[in-house]
N, C-alpha and C. Protein backbone atom coordinates (compact mmCIF):
# COMPACT_ATOMS: atom_id res chain seq x y z
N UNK A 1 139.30 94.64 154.94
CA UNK A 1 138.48 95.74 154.48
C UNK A 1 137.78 95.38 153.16
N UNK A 2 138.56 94.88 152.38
CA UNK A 2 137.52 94.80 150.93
C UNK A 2 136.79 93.52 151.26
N UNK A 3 136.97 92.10 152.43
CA UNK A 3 135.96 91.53 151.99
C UNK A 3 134.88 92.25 152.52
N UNK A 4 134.98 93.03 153.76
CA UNK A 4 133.47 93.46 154.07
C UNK A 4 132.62 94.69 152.71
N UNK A 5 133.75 94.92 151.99
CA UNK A 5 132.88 95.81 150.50
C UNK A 5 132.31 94.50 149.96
N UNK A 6 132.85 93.55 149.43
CA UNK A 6 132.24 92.14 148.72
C UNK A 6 131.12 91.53 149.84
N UNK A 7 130.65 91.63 150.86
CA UNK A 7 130.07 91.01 151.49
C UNK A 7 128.97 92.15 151.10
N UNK A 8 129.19 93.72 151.23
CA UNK A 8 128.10 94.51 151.41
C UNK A 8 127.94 94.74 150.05
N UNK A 9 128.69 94.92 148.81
CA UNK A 9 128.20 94.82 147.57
C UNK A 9 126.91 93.61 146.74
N UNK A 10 127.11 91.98 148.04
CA UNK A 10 126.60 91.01 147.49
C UNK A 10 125.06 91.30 148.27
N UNK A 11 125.12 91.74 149.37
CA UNK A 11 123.79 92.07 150.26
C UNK A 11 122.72 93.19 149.33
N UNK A 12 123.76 94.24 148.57
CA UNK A 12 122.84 94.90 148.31
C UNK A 12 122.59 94.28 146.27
N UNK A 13 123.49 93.69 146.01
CA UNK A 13 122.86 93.06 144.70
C UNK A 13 121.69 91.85 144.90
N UNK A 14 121.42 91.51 146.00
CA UNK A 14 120.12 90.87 146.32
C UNK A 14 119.00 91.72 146.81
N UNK A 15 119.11 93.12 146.46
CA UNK A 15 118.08 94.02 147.16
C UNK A 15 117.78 94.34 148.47
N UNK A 16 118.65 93.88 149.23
CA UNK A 16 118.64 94.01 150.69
C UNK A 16 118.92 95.39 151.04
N UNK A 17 119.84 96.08 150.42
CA UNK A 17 120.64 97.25 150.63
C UNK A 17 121.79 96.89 151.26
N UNK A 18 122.15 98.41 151.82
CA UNK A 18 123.30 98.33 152.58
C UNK A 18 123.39 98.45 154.10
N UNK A 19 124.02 97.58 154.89
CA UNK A 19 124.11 98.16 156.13
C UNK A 19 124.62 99.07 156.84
N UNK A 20 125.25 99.50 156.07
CA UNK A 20 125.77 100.81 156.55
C UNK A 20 125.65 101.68 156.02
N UNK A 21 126.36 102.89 156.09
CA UNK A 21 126.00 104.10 155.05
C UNK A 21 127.03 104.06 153.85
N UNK A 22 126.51 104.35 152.90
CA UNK A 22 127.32 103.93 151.64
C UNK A 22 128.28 104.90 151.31
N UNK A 23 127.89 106.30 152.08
CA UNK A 23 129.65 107.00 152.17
C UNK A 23 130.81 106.48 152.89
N UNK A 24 130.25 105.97 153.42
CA UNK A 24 131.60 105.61 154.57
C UNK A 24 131.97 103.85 153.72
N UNK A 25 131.16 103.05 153.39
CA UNK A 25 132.19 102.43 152.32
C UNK A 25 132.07 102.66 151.51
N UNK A 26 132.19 103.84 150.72
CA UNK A 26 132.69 104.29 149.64
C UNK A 26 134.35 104.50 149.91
N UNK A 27 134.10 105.64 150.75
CA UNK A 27 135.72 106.08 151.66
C UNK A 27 136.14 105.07 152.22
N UNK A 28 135.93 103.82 152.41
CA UNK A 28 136.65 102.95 152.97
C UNK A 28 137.33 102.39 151.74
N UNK A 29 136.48 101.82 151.01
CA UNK A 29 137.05 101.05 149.76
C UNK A 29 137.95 101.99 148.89
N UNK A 30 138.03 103.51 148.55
CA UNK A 30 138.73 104.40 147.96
C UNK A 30 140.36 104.61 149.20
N UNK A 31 140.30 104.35 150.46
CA UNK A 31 141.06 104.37 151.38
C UNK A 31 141.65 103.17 151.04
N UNK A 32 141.68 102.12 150.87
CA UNK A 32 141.70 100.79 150.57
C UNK A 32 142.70 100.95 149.07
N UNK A 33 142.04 101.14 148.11
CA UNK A 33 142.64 101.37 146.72
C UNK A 33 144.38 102.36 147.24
N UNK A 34 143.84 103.30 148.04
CA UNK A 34 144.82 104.28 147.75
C UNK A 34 146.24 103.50 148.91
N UNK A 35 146.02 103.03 149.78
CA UNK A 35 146.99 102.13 150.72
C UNK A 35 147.56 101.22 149.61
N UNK A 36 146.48 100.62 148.79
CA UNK A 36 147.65 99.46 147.69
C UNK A 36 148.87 100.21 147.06
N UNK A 37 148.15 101.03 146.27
CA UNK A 37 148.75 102.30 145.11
C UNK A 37 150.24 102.77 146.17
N UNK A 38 150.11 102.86 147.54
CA UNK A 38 151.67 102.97 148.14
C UNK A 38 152.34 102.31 148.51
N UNK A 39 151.34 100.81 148.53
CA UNK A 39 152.37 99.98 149.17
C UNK A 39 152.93 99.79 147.41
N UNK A 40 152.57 99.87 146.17
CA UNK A 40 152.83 99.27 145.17
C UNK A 40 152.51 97.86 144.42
N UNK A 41 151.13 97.60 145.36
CA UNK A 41 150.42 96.72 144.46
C UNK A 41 149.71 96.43 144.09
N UNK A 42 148.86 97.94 143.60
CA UNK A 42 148.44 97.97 142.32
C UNK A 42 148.99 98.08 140.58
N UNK A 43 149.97 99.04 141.03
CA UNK A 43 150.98 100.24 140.30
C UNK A 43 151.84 100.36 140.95
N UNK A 44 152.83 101.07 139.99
CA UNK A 44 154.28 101.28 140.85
C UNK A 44 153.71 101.92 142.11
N UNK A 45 154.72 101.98 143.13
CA UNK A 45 154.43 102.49 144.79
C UNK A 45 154.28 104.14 144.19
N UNK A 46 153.64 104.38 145.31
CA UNK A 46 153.21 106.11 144.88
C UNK A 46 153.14 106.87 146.29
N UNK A 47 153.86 107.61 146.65
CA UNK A 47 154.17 108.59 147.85
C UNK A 47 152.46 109.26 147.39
N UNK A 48 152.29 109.88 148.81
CA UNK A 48 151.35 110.78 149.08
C UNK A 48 150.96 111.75 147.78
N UNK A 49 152.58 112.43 148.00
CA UNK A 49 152.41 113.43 147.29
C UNK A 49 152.26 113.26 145.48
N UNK A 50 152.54 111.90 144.96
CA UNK A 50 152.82 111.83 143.80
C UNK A 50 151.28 111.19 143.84
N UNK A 51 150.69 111.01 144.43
CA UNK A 51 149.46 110.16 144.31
C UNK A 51 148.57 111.48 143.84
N UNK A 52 148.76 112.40 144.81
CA UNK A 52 147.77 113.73 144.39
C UNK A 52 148.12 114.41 143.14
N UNK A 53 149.47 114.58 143.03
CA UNK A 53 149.58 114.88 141.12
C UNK A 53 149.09 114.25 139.96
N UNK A 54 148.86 113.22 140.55
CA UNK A 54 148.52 112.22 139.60
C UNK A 54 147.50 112.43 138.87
N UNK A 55 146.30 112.59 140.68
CA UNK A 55 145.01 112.75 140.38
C UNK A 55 144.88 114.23 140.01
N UNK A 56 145.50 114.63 140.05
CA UNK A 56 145.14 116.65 139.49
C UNK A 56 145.89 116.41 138.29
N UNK A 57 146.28 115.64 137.55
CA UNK A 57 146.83 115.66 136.51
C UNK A 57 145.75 114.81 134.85
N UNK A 58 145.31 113.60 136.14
CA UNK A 58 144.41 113.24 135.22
C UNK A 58 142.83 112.95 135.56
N UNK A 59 142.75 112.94 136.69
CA UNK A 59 141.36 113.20 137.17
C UNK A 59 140.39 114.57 137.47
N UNK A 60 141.13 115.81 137.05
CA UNK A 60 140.94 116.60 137.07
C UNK A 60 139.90 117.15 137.79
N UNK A 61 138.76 116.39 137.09
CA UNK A 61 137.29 116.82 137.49
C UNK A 61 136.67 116.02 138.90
N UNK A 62 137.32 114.96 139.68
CA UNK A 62 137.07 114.32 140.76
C UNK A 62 137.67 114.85 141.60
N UNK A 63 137.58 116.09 141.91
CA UNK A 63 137.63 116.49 143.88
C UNK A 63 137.86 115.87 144.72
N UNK A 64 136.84 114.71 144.59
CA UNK A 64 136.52 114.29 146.06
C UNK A 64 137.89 113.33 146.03
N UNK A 65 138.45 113.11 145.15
CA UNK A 65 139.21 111.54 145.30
C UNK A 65 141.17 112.57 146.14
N UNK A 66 141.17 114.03 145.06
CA UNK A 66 141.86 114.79 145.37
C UNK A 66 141.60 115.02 147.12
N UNK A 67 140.81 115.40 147.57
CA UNK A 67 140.54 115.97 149.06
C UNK A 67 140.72 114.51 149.64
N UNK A 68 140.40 113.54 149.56
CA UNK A 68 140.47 111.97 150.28
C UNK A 68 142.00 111.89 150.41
N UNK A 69 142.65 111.97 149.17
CA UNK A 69 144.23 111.68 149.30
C UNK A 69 144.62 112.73 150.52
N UNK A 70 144.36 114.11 150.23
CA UNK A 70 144.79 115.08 150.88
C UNK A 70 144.55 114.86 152.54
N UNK A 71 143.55 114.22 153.05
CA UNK A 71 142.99 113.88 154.34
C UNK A 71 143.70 112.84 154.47
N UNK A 72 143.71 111.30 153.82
CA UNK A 72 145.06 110.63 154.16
C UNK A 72 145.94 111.02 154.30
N UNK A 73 146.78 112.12 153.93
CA UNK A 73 148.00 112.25 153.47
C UNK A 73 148.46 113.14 155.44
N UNK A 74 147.35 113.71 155.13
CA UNK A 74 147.27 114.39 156.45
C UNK A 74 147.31 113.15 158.00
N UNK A 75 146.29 112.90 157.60
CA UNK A 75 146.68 111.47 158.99
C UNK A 75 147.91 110.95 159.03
N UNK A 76 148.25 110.40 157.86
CA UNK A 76 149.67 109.51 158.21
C UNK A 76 150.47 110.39 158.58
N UNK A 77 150.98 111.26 158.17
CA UNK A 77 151.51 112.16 159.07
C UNK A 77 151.69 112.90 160.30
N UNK A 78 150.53 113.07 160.29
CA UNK A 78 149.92 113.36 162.24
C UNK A 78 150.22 111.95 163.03
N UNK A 79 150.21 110.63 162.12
CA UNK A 79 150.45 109.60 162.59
C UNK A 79 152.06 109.07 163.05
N UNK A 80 152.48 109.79 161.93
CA UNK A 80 154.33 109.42 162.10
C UNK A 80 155.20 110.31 162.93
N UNK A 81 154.07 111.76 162.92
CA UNK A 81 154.64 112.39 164.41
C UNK A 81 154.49 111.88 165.63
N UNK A 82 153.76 111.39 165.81
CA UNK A 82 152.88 110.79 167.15
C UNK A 82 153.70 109.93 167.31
N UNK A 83 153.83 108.90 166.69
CA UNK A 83 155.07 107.62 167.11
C UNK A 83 156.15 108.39 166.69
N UNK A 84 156.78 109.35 166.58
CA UNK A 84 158.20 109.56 166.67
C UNK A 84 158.52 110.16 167.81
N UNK A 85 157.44 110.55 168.62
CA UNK A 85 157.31 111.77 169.13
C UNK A 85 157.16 110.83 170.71
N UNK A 86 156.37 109.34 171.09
CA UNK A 86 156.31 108.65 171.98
C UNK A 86 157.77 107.74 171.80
């Protein structure tokens, strides 16, 4: 996942732009950050839920990064029912 951000970051620092839509790697690469942050290697490991305190604690004013966790937080879960559940 991040080399295709470094591949599409280097396309569009030559003026080419982007090939894709730049929300969706935005949310990819912020999806990306937030998978390290639990596995713990960025920062200590960080559960779902301690990830979103974090950000309401000190990001206050970024929403969007709050609602992203909250939508991950939501999949993996819908995800760990699903395989517990097959």
């Amino acid at each position: 996942m991040i080399i295709s951000f470094v591949k599409e970051s280097i396309l569009y620092r030559r003026g080419i732009g982007f090939k894709t839509d730049f929300f969706t790697l935005r949310n990819d690469f912020i999806g990306y950050i937030f998978s390290l942050l639990g596995k713990g290697v960025l920062h200590r490991r960080m559960k779902y839920q301690e990830l979103i305190s974090y950000l309401e604690s000190t990001f206050n004013g970024l929403n969007h990064l709050k609602e992203f966790a909250y939508s991950m937080r939501k999949k993996y879960y819908a995800k760990k029912l699903k395989k517990n559940i097959s």
